[in-house]
Protein backbone atom coordinates (compact mmCIF):
# COMPACT_ATOMS: atom_id res chain seq x y z
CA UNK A 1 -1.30 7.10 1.61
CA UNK A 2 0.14 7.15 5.27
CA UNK A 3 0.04 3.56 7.33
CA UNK A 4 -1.06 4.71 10.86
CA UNK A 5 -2.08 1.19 12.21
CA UNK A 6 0.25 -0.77 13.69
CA UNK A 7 0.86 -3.90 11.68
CA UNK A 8 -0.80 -7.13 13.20
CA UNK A 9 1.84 -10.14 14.35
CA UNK A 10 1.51 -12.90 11.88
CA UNK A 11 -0.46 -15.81 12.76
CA UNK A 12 0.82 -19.88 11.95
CA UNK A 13 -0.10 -20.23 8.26
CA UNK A 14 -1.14 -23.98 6.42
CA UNK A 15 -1.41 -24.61 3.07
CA UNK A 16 -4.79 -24.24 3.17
CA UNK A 17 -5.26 -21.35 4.94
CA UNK A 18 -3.28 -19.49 2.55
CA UNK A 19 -4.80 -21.06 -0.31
CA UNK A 20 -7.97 -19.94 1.25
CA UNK A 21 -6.63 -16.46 1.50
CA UNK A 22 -5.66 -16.16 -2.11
CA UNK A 23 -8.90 -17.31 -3.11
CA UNK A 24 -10.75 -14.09 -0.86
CA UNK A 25 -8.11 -11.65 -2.25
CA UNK A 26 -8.78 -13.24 -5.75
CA UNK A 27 -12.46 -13.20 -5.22
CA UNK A 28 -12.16 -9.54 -3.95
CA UNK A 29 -10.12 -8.47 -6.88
CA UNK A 30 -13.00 -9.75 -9.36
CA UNK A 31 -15.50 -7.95 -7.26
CA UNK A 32 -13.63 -4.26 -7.16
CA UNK A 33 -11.67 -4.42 -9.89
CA UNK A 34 -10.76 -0.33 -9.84
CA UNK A 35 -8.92 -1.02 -6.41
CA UNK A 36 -5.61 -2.87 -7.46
CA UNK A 37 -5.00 -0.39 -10.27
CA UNK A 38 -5.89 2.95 -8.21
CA UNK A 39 -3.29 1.14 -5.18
CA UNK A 40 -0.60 0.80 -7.91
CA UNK A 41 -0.78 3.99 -10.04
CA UNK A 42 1.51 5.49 -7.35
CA UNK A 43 0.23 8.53 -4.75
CA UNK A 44 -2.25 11.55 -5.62
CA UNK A 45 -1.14 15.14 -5.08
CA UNK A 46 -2.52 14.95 -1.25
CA UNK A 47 -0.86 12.04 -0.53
CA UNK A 48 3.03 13.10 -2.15
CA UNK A 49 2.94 16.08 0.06
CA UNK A 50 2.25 14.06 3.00
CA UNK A 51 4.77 11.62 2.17
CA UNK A 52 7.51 14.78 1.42
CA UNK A 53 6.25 16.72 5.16
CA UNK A 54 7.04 13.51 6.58
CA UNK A 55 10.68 13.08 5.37
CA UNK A 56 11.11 16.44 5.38
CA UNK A 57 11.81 17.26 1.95
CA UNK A 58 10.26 20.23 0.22
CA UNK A 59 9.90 18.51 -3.00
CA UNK A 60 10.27 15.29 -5.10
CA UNK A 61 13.59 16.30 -6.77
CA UNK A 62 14.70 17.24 -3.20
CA UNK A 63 14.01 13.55 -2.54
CA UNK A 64 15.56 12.05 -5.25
CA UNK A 65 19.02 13.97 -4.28
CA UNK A 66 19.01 13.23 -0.68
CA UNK A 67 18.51 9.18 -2.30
């Protein structure tokens, strides 16, 4: 999975405005509970060769020596 948005600045955070976050990602979790598993499984086929093209490596052992 490639990131192509530009990451937001951070905004002043309270205590209760994270709590309040942790309670929608918690809340969110309950609701799709496939989505933190398929995020954390690690990258399909598609999405490796993307990732190699990018760094310019032909291939995950290619990777792994350049490391």
């Amino acid at each position: 999975m490639l990131v192509t948005e530009a990451p937001k600045p951070d905004s002043p955070r309270t205590p209760s405005s994270a709590l309040a976050t942790a309670s929608t990602v918690n809340a969110n979790s309950v609701s799709h509970p496939d989505t933190f598993s398929r995020r954390h499984i690690g990258p399909n086929a598609d999405e490796a060769r993307q990732m190699l093209e990018l760094l310019g490596c032909p291939s995950l052992d290619a990777l792994i020596d350049a490391a």
